[in-house]
C-alpha atoms as a PDB file:
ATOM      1  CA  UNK A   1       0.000   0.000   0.000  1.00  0.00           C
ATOM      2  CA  UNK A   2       1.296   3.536  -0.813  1.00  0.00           C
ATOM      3  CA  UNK A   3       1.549   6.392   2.303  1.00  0.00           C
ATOM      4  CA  UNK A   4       0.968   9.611   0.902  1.00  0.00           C
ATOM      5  CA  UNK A   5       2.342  12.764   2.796  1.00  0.00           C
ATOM      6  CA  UNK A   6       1.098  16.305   1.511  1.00  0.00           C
ATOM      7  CA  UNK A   7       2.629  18.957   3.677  1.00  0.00           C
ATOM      8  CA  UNK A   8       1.465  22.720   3.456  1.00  0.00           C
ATOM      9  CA  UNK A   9       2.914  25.611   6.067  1.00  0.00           C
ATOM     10  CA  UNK A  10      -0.710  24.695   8.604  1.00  0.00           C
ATOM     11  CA  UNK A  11      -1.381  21.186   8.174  1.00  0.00           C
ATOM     12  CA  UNK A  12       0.253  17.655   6.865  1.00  0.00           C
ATOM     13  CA  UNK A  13      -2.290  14.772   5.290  1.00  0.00           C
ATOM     14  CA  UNK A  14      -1.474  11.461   5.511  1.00  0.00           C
ATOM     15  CA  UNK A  15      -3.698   9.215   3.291  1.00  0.00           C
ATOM     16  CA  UNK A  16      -3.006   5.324   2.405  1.00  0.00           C
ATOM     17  CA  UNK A  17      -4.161   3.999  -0.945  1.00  0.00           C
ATOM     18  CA  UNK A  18      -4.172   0.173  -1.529  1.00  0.00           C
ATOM     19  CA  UNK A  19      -4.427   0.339  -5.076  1.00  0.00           C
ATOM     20  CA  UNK A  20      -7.654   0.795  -5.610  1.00  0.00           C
ATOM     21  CA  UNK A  21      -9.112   2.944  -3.480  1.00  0.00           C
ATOM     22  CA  UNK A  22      -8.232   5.550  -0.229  1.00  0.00           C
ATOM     23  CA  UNK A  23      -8.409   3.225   2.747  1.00  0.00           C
ATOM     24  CA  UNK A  24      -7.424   5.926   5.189  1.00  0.00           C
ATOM     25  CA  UNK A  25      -7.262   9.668   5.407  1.00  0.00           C
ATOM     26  CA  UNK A  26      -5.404  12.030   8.596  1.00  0.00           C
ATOM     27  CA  UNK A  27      -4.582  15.355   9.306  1.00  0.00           C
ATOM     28  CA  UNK A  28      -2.534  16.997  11.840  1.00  0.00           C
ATOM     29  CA  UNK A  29      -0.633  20.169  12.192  1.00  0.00           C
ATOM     30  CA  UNK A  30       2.507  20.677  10.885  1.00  0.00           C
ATOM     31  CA  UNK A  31       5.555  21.145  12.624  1.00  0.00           C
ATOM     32  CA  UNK A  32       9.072  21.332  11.233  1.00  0.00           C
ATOM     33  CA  UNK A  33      10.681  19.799  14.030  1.00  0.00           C
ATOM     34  CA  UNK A  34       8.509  16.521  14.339  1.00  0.00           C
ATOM     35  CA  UNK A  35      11.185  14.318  14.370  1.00  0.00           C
ATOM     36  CA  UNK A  36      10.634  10.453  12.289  1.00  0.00           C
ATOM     37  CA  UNK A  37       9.519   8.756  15.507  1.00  0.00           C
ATOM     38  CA  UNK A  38       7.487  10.861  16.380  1.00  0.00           C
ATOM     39  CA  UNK A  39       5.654  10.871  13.645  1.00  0.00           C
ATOM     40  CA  UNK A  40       5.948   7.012  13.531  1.00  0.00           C
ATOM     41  CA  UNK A  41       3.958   6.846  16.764  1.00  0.00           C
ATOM     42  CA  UNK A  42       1.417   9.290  15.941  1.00  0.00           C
ATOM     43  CA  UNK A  43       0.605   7.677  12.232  1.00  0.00           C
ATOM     44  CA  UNK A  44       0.234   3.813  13.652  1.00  0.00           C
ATOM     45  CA  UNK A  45      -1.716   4.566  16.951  1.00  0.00           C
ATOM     46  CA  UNK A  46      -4.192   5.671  13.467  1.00  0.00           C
ATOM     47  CA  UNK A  47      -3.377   2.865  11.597  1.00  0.00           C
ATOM     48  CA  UNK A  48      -4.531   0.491  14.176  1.00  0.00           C
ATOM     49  CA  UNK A  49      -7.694   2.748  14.376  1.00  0.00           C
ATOM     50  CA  UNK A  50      -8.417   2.161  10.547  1.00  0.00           C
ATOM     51  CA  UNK A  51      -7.557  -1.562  10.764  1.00  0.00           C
ATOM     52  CA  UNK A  52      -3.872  -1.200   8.837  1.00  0.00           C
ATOM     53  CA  UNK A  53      -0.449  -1.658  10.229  1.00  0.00           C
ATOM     54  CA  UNK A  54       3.338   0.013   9.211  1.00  0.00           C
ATOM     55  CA  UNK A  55       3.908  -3.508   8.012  1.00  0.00           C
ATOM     56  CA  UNK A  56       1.189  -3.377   4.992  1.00  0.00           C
ATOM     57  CA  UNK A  57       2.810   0.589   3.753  1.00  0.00           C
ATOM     58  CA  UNK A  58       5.569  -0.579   1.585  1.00  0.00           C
ATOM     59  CA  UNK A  59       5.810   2.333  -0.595  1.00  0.00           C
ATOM     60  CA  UNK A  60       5.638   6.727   0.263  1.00  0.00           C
ATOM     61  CA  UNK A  61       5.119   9.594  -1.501  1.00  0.00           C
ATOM     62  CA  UNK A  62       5.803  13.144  -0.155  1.00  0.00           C
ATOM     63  CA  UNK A  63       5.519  16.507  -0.990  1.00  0.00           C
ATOM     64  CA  UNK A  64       5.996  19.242   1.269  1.00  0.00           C
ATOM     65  CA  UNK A  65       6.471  22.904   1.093  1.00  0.00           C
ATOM     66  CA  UNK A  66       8.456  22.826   4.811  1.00  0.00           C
ATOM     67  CA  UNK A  67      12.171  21.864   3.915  1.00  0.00           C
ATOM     68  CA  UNK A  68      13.408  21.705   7.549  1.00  0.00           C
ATOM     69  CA  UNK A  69      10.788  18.933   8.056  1.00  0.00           C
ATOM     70  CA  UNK A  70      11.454  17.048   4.427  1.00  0.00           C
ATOM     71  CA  UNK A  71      14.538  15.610   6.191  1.00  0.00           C
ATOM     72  CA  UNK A  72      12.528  14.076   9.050  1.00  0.00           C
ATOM     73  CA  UNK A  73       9.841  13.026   6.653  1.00  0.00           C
ATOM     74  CA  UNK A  74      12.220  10.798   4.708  1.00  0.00           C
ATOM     75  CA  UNK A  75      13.634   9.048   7.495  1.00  0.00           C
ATOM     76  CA  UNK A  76      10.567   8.788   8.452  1.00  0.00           C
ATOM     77  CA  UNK A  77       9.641   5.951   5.419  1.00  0.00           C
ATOM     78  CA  UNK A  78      13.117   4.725   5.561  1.00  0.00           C
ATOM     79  CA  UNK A  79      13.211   3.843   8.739  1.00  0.00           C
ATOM     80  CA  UNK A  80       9.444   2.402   9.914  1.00  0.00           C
ATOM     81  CA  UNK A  81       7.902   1.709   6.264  1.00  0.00           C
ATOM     82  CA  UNK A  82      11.530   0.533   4.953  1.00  0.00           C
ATOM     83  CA  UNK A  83      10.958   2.019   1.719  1.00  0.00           C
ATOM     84  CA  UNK A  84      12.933   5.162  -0.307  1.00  0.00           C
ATOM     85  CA  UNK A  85       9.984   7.300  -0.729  1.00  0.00           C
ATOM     86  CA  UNK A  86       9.192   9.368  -4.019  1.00  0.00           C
ATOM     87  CA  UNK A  87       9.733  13.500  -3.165  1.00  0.00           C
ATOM     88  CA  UNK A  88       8.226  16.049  -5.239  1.00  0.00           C
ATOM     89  CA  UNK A  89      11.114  18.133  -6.679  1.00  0.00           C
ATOM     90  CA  UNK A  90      13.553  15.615  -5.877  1.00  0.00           C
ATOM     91  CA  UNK A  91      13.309  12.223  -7.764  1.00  0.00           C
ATOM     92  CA  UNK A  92       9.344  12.759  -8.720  1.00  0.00           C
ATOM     93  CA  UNK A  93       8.326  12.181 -12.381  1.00  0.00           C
ATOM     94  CA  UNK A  94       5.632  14.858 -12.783  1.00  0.00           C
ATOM     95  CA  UNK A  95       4.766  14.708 -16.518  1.00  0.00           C
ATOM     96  CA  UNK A  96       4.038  17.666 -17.456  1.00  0.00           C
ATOM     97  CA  UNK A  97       5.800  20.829 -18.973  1.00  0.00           C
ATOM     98  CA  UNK A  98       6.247  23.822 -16.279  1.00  0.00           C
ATOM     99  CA  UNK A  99       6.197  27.104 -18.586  1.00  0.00           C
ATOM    100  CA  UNK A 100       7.061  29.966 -16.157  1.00  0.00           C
ATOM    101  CA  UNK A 101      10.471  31.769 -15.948  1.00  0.00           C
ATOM    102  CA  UNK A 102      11.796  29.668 -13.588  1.00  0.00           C
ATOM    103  CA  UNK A 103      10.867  26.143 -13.404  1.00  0.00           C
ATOM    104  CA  UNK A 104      12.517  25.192 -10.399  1.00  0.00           C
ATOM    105  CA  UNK A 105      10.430  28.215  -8.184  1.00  0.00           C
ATOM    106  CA  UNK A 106       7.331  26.372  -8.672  1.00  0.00           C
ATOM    107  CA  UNK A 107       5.817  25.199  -5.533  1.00  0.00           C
ATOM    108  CA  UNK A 108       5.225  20.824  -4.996  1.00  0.00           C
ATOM    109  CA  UNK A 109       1.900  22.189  -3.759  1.00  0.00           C
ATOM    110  CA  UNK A 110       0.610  24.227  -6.851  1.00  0.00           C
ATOM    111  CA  UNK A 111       2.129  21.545  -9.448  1.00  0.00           C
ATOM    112  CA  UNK A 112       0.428  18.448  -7.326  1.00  0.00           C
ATOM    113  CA  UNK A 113      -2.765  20.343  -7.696  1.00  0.00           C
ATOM    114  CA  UNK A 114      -2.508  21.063 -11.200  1.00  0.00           C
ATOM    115  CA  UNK A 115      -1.964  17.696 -12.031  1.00  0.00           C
ATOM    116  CA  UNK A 116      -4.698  16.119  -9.271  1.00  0.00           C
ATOM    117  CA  UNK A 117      -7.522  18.850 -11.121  1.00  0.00           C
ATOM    118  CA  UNK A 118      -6.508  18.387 -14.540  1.00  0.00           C
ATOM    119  CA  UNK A 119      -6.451  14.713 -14.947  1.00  0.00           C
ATOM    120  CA  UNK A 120     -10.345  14.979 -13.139  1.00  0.00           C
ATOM    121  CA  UNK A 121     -11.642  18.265 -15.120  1.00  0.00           C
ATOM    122  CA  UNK A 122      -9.131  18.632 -18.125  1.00  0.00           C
ATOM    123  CA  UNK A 123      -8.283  22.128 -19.003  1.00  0.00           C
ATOM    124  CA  UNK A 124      -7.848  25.139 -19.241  1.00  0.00           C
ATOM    125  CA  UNK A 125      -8.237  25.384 -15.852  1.00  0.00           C
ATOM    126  CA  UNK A 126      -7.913  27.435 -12.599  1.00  0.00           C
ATOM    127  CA  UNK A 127      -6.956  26.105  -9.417  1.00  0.00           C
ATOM    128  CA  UNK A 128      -7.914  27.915  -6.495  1.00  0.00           C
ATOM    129  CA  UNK A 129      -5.853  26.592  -3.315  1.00  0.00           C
ATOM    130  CA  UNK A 130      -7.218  28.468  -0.181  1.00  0.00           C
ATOM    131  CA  UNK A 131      -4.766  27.671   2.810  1.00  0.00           C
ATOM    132  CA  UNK A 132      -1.647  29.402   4.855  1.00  0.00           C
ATOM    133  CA  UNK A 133      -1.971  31.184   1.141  1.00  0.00           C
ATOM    134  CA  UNK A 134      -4.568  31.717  -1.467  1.00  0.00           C
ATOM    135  CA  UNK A 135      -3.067  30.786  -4.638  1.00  0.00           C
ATOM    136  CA  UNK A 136      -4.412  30.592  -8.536  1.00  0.00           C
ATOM    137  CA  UNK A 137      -2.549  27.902 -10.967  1.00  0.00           C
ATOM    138  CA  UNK A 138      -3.498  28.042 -14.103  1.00  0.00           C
ATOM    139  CA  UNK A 139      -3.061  24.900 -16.245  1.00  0.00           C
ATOM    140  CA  UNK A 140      -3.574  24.716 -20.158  1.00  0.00           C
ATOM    141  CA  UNK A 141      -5.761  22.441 -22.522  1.00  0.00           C
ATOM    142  CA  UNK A 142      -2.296  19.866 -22.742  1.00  0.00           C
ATOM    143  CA  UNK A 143      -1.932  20.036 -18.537  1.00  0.00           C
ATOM    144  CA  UNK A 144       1.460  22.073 -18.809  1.00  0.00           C
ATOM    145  CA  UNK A 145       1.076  24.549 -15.357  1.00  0.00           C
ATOM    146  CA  UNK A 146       1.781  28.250 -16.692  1.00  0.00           C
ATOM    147  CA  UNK A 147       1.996  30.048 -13.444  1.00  0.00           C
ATOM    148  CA  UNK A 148      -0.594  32.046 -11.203  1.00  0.00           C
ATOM    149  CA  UNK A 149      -0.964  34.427  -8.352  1.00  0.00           C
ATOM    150  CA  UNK A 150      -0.442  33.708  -4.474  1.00  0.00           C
ATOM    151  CA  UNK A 151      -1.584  35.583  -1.610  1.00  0.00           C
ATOM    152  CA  UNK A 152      -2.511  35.856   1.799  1.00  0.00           C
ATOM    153  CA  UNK A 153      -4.851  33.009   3.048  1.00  0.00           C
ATOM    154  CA  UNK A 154      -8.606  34.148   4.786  1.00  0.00           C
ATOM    155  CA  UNK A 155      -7.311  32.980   8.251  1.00  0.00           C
ATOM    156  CA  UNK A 156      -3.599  34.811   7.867  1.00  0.00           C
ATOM    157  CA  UNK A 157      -5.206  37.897   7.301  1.00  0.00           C
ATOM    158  CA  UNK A 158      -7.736  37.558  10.400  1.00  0.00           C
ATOM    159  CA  UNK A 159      -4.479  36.663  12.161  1.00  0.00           C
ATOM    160  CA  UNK A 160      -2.768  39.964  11.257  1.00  0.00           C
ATOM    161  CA  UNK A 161      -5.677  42.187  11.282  1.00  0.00           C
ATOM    162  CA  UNK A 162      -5.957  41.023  14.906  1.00  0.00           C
ATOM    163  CA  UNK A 163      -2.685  41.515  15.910  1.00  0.00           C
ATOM    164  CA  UNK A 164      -2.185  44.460  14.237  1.00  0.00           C
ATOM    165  CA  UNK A 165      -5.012  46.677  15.091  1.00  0.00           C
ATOM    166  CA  UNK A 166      -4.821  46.835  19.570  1.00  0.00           C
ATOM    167  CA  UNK A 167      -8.713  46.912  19.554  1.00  0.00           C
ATOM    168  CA  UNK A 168      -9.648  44.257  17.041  1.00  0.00           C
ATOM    169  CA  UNK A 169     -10.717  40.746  18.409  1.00  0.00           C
ATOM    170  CA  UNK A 170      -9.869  37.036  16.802  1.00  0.00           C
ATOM    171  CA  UNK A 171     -12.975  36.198  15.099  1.00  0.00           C
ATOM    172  CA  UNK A 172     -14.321  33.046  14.140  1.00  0.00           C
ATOM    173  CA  UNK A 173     -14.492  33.081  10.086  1.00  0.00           C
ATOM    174  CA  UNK A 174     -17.981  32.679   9.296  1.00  0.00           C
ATOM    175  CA  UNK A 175     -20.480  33.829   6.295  1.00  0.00           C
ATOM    176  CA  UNK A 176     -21.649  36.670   7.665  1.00  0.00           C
ATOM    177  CA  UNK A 177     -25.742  37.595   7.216  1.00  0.00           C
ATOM    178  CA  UNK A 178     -25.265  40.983   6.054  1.00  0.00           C
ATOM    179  CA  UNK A 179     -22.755  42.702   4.003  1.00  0.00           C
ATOM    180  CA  UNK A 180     -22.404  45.608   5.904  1.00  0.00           C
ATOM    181  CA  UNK A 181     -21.545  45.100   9.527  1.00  0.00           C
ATOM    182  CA  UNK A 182     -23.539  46.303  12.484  1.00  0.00           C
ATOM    183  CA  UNK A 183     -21.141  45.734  15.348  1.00  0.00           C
ATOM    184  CA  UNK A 184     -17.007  45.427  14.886  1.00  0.00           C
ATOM    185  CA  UNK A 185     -17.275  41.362  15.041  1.00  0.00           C
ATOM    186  CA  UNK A 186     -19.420  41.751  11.795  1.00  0.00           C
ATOM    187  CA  UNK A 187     -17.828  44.389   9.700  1.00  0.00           C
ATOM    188  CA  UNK A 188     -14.776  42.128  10.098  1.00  0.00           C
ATOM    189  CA  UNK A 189     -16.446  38.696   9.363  1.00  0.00           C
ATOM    190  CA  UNK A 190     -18.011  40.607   6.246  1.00  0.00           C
ATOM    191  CA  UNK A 191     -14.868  41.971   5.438  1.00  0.00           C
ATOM    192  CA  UNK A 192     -12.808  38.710   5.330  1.00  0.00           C
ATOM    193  CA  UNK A 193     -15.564  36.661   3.950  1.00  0.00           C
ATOM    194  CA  UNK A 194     -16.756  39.041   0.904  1.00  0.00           C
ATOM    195  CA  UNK A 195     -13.167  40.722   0.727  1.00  0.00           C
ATOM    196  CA  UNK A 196     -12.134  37.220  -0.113  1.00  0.00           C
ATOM    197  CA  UNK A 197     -14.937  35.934  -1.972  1.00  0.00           C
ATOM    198  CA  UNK A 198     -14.333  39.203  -4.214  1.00  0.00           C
ATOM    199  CA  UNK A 199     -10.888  38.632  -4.737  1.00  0.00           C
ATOM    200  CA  UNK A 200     -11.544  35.313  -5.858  1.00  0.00           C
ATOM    201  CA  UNK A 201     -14.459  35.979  -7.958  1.00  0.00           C
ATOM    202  CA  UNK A 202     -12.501  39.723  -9.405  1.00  0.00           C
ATOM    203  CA  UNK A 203      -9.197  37.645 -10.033  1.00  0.00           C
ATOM    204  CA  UNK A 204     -10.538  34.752 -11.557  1.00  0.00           C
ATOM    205  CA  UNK A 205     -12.578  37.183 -13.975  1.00  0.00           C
ATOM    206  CA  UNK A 206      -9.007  39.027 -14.783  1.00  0.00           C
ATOM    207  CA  UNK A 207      -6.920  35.785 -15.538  1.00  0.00           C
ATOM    208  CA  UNK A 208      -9.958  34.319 -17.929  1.00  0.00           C
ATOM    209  CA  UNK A 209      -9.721  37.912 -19.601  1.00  0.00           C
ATOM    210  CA  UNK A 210      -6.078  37.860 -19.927  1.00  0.00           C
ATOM    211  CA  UNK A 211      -5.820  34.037 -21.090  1.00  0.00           C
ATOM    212  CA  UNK A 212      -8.536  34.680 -23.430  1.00  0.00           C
ATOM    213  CA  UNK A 213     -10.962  32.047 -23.159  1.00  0.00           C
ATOM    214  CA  UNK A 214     -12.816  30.622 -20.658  1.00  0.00           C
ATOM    215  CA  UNK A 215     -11.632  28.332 -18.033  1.00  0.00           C
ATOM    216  CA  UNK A 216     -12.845  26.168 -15.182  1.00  0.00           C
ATOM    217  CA  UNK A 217     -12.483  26.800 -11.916  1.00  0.00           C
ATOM    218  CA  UNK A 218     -11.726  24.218  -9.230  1.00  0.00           C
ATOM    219  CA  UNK A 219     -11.543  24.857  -5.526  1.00  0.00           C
ATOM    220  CA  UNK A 220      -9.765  23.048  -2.976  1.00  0.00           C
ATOM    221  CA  UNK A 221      -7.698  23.395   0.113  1.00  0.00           C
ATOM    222  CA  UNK A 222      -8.458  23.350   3.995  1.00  0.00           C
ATOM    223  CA  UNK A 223     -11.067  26.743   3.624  1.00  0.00           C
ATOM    224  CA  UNK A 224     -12.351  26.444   0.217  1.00  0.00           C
ATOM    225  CA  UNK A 225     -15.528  24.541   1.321  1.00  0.00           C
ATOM    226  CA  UNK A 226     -16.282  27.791   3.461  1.00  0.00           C
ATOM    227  CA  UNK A 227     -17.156  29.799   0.160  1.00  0.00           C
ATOM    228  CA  UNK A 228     -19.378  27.547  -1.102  1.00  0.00           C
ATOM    229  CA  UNK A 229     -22.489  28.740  -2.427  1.00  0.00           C
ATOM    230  CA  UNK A 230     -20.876  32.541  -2.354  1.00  0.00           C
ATOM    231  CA  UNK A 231     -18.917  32.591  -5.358  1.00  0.00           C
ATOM    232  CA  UNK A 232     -19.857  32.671  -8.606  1.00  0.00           C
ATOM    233  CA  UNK A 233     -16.593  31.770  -9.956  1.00  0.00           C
ATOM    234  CA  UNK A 234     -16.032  28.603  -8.875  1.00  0.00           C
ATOM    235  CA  UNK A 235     -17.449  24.787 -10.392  1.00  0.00           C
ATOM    236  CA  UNK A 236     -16.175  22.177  -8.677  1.00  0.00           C
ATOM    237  CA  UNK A 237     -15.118  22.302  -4.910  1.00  0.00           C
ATOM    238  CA  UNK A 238     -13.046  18.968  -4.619  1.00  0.00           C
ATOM    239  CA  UNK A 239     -10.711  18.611  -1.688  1.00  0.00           C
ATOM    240  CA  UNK A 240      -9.417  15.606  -3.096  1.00  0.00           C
ATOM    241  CA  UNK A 241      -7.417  17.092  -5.910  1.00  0.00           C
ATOM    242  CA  UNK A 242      -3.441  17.006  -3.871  1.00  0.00           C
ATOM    243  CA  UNK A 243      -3.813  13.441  -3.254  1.00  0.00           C
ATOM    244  CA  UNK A 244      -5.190  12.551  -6.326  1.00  0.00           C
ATOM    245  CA  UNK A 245      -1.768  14.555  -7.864  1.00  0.00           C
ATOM    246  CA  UNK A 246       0.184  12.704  -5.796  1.00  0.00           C
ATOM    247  CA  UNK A 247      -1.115   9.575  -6.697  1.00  0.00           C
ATOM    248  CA  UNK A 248      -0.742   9.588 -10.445  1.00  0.00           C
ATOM    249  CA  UNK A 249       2.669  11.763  -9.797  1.00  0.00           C
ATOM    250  CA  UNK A 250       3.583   8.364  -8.181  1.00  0.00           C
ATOM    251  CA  UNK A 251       2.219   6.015 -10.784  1.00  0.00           C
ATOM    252  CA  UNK A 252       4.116   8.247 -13.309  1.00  0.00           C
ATOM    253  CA  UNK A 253       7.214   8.108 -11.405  1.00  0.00           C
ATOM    254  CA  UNK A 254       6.906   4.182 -10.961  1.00  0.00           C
ATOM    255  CA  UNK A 255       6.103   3.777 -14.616  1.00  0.00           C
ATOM    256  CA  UNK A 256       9.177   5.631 -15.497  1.00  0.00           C
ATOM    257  CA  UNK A 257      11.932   3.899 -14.062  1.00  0.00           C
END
């Protein structure tokens, strides 16, 4: 069975695929400093929990955007799963053509996702990853990923409104029922919720404009479900679309050597 390990700056997903089908899905925080056995004891108190075992993982894949915790990640499979695992960026086949200046400065996270959404929805397309960051990947009718735009994420800019501003609370991010706010909770709930569902809607509208035709939109990441029903951008909300990149990623990797 094949461990897959998708890191982001928030929160690491473990998943185990047999083959077939997703047996097992996990989340936790991430932390760059989780060493290999501790992470070995976390992931098979939830193996047992799911009815698997280290013993039945003989194969990893990882991808992480956290180098300082890559290194712990790896020993990780080496040691308890006995296996060399497959790392985006490192020894990964991806498949597909990377057209932006710089090849190399293109995040595991956005390329995973271009591949996960394109092999589901074909293209054009426009990936919108709401986490730590917001980012837009744009992928082309042949899959090739052709760059994008990254910003803040809805929670890091509750987080620095907060601490920024002395009198300004942590909120809870929530749709809000009106658009303008009657109290300070809800002028800041409507301004993270529509400020955000505005800047997806406004810079999905400018990309489509600039490409030149139009594209479909697919939304994933730990917030995206929040918008929901709000924007009228977006066609497909599908958190599955990392591990589904990593997946074929791996079956393109394994079919390569």
């Amino acid at each position: 069975m094949l461990l897959v390990i998708e890191q982001g700056n928030t929160n690491t997903k473990f998943a185990v695929h047999d083959g077939k089908e997703w047996r097992a899905q996990w989340r936790t925080a991430t932390y760059a400093s989780r060493t290999a056995d501790e992470n070995a004891v976390w992931l098979d108190q939830l193996c047992r929990f799911s009815g698997l075992s280290f013993e039945q993982l003989n194969a990893c894949i990882i991808s992480s955007v956290v180098p300082q915790s890559l290194f712990h990640l790896r020993n990780f499979a080496r040691r308890y799963l006995n296996t060399e695992p497959v790392v985006v960026g490192e020894n990964a086949e991806l498949g597909i053509e990377v057209r932006i200046e710089r090849p190399t400065d293109a995040g595991s996270d956005r390329l995973i996702d271009a591949i996960g959404a394109f092999i589901e929805y074909g293209g054009p397309l426009i990936v919108v990853d709401s986490g730590t960051a917001t980012t837009f990947d744009i992928v082309a009718k042949d899959g090739a990923f052709e760059g994008g735009i990254i910003s803040p994420g809805i929670n890091l800019s509750m987080e620095a409104l907060h601490n920024a501003a002395a009198r300004l609370p942590r909120i809870a991010i929530m749709r809000p029922e009106k658009v303008i706010g009657a109290n300070t909770v809800g002028a800041m709930q409507s301004g993270l919720f529509w400020g955000y569902i505005s800047l997806i809607d406004g810079l999905c509208a400018r990309i489509e404009d600039e490409y030149g035709e139009k594209m479909t939109v697919v939304a994933t990441g730990g917030v995206a479900s929040l918008f929901e029903g709000a924007s009228e951008s977006i066609h497909h909300y599908d958190q599955d679309v990392p591990l589904r990149g990593l997946l074929e990623v791996y079956r393109r990797t394994v079919a390569a050597k």
